[in-house]
Protein backbone atom coordinates (compact mmCIF):
# COMPACT_ATOMS: atom_id res chain seq x y z
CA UNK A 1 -48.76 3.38 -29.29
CA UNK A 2 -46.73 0.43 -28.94
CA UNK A 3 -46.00 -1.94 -25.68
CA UNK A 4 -43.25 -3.32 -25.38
CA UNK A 5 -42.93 -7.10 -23.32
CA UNK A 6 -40.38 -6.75 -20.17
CA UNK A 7 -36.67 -7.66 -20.98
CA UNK A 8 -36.16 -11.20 -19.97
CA UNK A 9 -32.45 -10.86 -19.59
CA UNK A 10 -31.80 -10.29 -15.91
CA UNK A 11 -29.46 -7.09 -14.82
CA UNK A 12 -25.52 -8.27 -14.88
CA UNK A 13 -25.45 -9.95 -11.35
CA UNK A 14 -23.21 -7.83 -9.12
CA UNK A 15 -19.99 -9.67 -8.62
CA UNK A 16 -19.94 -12.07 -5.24
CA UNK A 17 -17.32 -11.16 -2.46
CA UNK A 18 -15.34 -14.16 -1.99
CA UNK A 19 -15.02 -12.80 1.35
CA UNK A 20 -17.04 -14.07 4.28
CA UNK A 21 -17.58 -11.30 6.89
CA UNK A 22 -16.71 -10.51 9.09
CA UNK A 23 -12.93 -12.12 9.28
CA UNK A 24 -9.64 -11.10 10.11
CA UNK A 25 -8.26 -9.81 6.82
CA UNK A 26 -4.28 -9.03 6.73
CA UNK A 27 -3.15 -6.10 4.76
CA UNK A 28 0.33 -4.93 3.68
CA UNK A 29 1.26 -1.54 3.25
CA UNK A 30 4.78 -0.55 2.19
CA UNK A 31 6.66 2.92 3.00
CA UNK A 32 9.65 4.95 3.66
CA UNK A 33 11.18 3.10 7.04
CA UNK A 34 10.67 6.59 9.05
CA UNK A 35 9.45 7.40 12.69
CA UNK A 36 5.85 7.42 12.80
CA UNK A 37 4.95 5.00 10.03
CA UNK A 38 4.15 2.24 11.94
CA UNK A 39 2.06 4.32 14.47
CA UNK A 40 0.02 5.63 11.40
CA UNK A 41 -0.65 2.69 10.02
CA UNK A 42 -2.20 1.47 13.16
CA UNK A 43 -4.31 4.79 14.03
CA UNK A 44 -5.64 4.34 10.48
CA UNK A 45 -6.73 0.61 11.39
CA UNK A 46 -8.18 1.36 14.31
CA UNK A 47 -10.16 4.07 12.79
CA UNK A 48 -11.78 1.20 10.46
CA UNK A 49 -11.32 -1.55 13.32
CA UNK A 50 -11.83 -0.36 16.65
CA UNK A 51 -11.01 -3.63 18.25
CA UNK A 52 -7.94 -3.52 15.98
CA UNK A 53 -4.84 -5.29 18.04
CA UNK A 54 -1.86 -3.55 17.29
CA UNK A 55 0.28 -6.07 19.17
CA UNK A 56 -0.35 -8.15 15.63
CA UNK A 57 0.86 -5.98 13.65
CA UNK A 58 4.23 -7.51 11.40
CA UNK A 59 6.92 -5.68 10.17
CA UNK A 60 9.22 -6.48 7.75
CA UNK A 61 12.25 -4.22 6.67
CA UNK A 62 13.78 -4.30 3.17
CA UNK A 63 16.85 -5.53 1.83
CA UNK A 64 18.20 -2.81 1.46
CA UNK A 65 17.12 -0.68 5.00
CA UNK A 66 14.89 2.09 3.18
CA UNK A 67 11.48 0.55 3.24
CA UNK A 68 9.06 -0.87 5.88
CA UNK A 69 6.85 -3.22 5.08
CA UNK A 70 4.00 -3.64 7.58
CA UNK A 71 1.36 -6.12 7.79
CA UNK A 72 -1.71 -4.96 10.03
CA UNK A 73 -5.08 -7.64 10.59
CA UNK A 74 -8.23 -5.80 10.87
CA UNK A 75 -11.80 -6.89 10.76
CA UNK A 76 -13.24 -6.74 7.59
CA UNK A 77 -16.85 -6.38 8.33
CA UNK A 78 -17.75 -5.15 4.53
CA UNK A 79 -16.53 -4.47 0.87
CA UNK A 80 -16.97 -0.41 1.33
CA UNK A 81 -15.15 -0.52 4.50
CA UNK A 82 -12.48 -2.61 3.14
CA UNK A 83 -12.52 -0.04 -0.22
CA UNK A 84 -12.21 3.13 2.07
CA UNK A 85 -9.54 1.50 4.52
CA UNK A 86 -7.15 0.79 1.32
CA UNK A 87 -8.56 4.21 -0.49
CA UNK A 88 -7.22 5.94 2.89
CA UNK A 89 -3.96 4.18 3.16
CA UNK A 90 -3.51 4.85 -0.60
CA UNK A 91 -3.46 8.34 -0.33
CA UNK A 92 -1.46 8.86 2.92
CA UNK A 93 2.05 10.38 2.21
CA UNK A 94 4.06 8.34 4.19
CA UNK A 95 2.38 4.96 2.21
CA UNK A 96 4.07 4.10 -0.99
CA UNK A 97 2.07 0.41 -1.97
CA UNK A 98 -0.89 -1.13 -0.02
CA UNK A 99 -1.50 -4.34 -1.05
């Protein structure tokens, strides 16, 4: 029976958030201008941000007319809630890009 001496490499070192939290984090998320996009966006904040402020939120229209771009502020209180707000706004149908 062999023993074998412990590894003395250390596990890869789980990469460091660059984030402090919690802080106001701004997030963009781009769709077809229609009625109710804006409103969604904002129930889906506040769902991660209860304190969430929609009075912040900035819109921005496209050249063109056809897209909305709009720029909510949350509280960022984690990585996994910051990973499951975008996840969530990812897969809505009326969001196109979330940046």
């Amino acid at each position: 029976m062999t023993i074998t001496e412990p590894s003395s490499e250390s596990p890869p070192a789980r990469q460091e958030s660059l984030i402090e939290y919690p802080s106001l984090f701004p997030i963009k998320v781009m769709g077809l201008k229609v009625d109710g996009l804006v409103h969604t966006v904002s129930a889906i904040a506040r769902e991660f941000d209860p304190a969430f402020d929609a009075s912040t939120i900035e819109l921005r229209e496209s050249k063109g007319g056809k897209y909305l771009g709009v720029t909510v502020s949350i509280t960022a209180t984690s990585r996994e809630q910051l990973d499951e707000l975008y996840r969530t706004l990812s897969t809505h149908p009326m969001v196109k890009v979330v940046l």
